[in-house]
Protein backbone atom coordinates (compact mmCIF):
# COMPACT_ATOMS: atom_id res chain seq x y z
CA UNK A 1 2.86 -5.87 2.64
CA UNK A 2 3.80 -6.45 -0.58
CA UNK A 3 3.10 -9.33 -3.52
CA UNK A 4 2.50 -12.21 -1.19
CA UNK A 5 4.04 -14.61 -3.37
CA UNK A 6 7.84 -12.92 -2.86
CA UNK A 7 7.01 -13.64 1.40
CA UNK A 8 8.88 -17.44 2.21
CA UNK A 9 6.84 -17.61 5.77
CA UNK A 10 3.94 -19.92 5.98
CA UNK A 11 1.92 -17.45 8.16
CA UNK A 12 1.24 -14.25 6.67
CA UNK A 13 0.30 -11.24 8.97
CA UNK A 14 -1.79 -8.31 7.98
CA UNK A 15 -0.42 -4.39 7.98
CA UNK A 16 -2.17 -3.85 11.69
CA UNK A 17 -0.21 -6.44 13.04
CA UNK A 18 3.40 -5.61 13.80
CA UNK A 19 2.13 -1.77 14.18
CA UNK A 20 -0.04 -3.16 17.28
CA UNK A 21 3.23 -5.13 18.60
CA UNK A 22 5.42 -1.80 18.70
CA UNK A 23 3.73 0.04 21.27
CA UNK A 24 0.69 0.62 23.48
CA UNK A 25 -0.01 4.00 21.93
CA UNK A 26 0.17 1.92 19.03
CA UNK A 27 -2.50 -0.25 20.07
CA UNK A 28 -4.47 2.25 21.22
CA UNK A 29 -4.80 3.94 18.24
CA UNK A 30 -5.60 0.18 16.28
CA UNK A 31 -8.67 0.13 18.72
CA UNK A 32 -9.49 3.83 18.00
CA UNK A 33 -9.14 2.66 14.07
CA UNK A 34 -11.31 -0.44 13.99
CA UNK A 35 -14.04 1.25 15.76
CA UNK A 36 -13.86 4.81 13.21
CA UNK A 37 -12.92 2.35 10.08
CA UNK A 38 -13.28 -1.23 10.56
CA UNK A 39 -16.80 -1.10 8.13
CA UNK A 40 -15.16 1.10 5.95
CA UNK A 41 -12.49 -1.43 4.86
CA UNK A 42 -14.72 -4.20 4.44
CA UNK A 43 -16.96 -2.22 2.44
CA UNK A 44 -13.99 -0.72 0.14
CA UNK A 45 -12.66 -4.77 -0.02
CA UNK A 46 -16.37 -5.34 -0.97
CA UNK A 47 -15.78 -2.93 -3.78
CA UNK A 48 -12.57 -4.04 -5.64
CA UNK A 49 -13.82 -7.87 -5.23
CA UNK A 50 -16.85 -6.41 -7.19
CA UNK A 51 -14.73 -4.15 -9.78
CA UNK A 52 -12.35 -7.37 -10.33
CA UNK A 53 -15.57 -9.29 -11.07
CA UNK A 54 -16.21 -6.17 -13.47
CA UNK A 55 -19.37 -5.21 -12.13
CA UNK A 56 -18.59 -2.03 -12.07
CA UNK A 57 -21.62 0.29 -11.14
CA UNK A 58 -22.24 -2.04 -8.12
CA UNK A 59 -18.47 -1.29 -7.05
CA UNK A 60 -18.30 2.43 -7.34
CA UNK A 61 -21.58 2.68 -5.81
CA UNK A 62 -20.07 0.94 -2.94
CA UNK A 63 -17.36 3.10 -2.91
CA UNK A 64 -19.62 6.17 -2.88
CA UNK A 65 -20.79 4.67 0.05
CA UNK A 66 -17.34 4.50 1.81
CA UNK A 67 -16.56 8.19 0.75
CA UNK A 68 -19.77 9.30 2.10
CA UNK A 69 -18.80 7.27 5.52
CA UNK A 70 -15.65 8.72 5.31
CA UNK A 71 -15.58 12.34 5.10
CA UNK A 72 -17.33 12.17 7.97
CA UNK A 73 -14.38 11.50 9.87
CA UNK A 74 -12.55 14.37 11.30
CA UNK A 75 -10.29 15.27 8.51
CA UNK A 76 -6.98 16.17 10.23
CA UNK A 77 -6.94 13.07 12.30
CA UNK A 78 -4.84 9.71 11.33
CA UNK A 79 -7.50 7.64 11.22
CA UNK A 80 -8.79 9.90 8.52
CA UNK A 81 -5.69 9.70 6.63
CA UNK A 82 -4.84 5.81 6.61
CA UNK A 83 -8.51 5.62 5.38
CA UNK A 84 -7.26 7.67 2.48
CA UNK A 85 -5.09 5.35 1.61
CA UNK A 86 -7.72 2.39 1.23
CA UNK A 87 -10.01 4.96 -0.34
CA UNK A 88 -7.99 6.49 -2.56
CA UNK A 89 -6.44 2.67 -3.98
CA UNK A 90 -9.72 1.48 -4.51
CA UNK A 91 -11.09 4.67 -6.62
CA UNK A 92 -7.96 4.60 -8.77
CA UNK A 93 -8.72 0.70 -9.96
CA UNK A 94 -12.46 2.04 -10.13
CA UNK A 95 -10.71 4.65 -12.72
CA UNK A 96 -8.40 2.52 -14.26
CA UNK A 97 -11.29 -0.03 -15.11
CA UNK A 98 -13.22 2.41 -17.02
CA UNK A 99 -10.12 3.60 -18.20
CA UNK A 100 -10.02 7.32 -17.15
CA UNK A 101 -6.38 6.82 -16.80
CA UNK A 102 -5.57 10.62 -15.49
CA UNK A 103 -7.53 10.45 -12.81
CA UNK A 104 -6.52 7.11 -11.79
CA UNK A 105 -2.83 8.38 -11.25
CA UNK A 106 -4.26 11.47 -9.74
CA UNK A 107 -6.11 8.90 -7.05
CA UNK A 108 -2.58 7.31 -6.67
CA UNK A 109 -1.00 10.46 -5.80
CA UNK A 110 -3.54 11.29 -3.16
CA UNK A 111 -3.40 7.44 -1.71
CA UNK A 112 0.37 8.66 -1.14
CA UNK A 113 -0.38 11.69 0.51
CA UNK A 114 -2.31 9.94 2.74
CA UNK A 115 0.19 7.73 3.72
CA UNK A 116 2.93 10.31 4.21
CA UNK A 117 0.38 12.75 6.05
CA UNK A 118 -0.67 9.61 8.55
CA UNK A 119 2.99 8.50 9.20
CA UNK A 120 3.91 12.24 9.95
CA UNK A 121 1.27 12.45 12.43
CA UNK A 122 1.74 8.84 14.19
CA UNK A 123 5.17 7.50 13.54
CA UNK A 124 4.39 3.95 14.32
CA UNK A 125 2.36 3.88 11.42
CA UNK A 126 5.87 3.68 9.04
CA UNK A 127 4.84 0.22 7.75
CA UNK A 128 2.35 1.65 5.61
CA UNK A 129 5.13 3.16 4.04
CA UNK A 130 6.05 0.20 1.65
CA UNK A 131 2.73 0.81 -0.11
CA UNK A 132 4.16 3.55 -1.54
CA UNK A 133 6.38 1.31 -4.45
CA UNK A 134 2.94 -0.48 -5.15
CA UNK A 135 1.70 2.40 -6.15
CA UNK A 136 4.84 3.02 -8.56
CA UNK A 137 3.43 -0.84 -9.50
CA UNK A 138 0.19 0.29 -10.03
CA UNK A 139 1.47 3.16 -12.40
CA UNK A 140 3.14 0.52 -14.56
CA UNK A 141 -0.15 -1.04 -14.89
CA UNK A 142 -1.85 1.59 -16.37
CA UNK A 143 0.96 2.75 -18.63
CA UNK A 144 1.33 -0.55 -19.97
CA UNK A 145 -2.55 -0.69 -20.38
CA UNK A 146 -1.63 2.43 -22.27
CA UNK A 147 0.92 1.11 -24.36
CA UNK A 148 3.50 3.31 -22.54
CA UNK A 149 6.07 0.72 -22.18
CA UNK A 150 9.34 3.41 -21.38
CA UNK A 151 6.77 4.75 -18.75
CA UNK A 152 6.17 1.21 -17.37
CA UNK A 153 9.96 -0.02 -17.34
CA UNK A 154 10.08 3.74 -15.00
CA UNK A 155 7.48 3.18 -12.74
CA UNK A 156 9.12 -0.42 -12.24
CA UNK A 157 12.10 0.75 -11.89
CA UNK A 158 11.33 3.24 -9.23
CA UNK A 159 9.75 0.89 -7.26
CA UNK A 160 12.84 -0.77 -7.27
CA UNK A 161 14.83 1.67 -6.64
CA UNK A 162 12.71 2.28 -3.36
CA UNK A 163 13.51 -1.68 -2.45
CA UNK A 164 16.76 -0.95 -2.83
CA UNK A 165 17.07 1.88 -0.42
CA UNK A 166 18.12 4.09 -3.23
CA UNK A 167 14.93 6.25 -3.56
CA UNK A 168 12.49 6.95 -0.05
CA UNK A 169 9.56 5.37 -0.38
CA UNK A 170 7.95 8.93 0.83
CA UNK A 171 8.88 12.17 2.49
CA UNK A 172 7.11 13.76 5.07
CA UNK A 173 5.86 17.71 4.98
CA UNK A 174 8.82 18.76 6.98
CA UNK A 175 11.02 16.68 4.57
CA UNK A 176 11.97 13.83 6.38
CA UNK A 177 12.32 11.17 3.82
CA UNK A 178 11.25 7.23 4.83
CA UNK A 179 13.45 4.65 3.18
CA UNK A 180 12.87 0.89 3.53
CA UNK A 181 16.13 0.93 5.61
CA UNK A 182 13.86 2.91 7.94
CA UNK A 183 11.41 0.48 7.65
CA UNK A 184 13.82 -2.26 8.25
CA UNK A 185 15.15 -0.38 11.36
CA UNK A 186 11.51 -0.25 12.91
CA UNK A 187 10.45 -3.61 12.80
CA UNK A 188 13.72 -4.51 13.89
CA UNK A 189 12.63 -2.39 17.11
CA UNK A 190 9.85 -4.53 18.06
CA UNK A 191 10.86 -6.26 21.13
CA UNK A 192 10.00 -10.22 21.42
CA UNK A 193 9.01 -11.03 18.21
CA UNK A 194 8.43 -14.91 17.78
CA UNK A 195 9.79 -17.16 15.20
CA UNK A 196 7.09 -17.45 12.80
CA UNK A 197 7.03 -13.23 13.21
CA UNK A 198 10.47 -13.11 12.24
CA UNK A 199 10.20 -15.79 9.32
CA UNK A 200 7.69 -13.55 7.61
CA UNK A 201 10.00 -10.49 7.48
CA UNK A 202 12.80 -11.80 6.41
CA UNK A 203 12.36 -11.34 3.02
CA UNK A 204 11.89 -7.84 3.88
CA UNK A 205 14.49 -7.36 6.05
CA UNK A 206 17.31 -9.57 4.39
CA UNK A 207 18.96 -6.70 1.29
CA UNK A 208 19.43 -9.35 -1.12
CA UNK A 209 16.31 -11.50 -0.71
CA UNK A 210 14.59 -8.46 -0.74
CA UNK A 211 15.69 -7.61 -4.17
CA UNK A 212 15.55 -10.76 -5.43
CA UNK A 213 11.81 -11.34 -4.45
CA UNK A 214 11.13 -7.75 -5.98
CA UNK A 215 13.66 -8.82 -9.78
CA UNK A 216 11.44 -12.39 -10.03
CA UNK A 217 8.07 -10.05 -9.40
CA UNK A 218 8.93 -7.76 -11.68
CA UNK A 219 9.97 -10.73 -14.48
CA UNK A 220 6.78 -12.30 -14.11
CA UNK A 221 5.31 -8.46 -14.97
CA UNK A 222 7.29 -8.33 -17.96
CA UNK A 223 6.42 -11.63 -19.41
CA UNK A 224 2.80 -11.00 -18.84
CA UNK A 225 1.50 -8.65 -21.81
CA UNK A 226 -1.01 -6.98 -20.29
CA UNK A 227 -0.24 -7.90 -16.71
CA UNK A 228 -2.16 -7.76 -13.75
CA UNK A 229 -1.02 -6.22 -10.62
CA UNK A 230 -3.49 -6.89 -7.60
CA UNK A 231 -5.03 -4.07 -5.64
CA UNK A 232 -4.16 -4.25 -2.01
C-alpha cells in the first residue's frame, strides 16, 4: 500500500493480505511464495533498515546475498517476478544512496517490469499494481536530490495522475493497461470482507479521499527541501 499516513483505519494490513482473501488459487500461490521467498524479504528489509542507517557496505552486501538467493529461482515463474519487485526497490535506494542516480532509475524501471510481468502471469496479484506511482515517488526523490525540480513536479504529477485514474498504473505485454479503477474493482470483488477490512480501503477506494490523501502527501513533499520518501 501506499504512504501509511494517508490510510484513516486503525489496523493496517500488509500487500499479501487481501490477495490471500480473493481466492484459493490465490492462497495457494501465498504458501508457494513464503516458502520460495519468505527469507528473501526479510533479508532485503534487513538491507534498507541498514542503508537508512547508512551503513552501506553491510546493506548491499546483504543484498548481494538476496540476488544470489534469488536467481536461483526459476526465472519465468511469479514468484520470481514479485521478488523482482522487492529486489529491484531495494538496489535502487542502494544506488540512490551512493548517488549513482542512472542506475537507480534503471532499478526502478525493472522493479516495474516485475510487477507488470507477475500480474500478467497471476491476475490476483493486481494489488501490487499501486506500487507502480511509488516508484514515480521515488523518481521525484532522486530528481530533487538532483536539483531537477521540473523533473520532480513530473514524476509527482504522474503519480497523481495514476491516483486519479487518468494514467494506468502499468500495462501488461499484451497491452492491457491496469488503472486504480481496476484496482478498485478487484478488491471490491472480495466477498465477506469485515469492517475493519473495509475501513482500511476506503481511502483507496473512495475517488475523492483518495486524491486528497495523495494532494496532502504530496504538500508535505514539497515543503520538505530535500524530502524523504520511504522505501517500501
Amino acid at each position: 500500500m501506499t504512504d501509511p499516513a494517508t490510510w484513516t483505519a486503525t489496523q493496517e494490513y500488509d500487500w499479501a493480505h487481501f490477495i490471500g482473501l480473493s481466492s484459493a488459487e490465490a492462497r495457494q500461490w501465498l504458501d508457494e511464495f513464503k516458502i520460495h521467498c519468505k527469507a528473501l524479504t526479510a533479508w532485503t528489509d534487513q538491507s534498507l533498515a541498514l542503508l537508512r542507517l547508512r551503513k552501506i557496505e553491510e546493506g548491499y552486501s546483504l543484498l548481494k546475498r538476496v540476488e544470489d538467493h534469488w536467481r536461483k529461482l526459476e526465472s519465468t515463474s511469479s514468484c520470481f517476478q514479485v521478488m523482482g519487485r522487492w529486489y529491484f526497490g531495494a538496489l535502487a535506494y542502494y544506488y540512490y544512496c551512493v548517488e549513482n542516480f542512472e542506475k537507480a532509475e534503471e532499478a526502478l524501471t525493472l522493479g516495474r517490469t516485475s510487477i507488470s510481468t507477475s500480474i500478467a502471469q497471476r491476475p490476483f496479484l493486481m494489488p501490487l499494481a499501486q506500487v507502480c506511482q511509488e516508484f514515480h515517488l521515488q523518481r521525484a526523490r532522486i530528481a530533487c536530490r538532483r536539483r531537477h525540480w521540473e523533473e520532480m513536479r513530473h514524476q509527482v504529477e504522474v503519480a497523481r495522475g495514476m491516483m486519479a485514474n487518468r494514467l494506468p498504473l502499468c500495462a501488461l505485454e499484451n497491452g492491457t493497461e491496469i488503472y486504480v479503477s481496476n484496482l478498485c474493482s478487484f478488491y471490491q470483488s472480495i466477498p465477506g470482507l469485515n469492517e475493519s477490512e473495509r475501513e482500511f480501503l476506503v481511502d483507496l477506494l473512495d475517488d475523492e479521499l483518495r486524491l486528497r490523501g495523495f494532494d496532502q502527501f504530496a504538500r508535505r513533499l514539497y515543503a520538505l527541501p530535500g524530502f524523504v520518501i520511504p522505501y517500501l
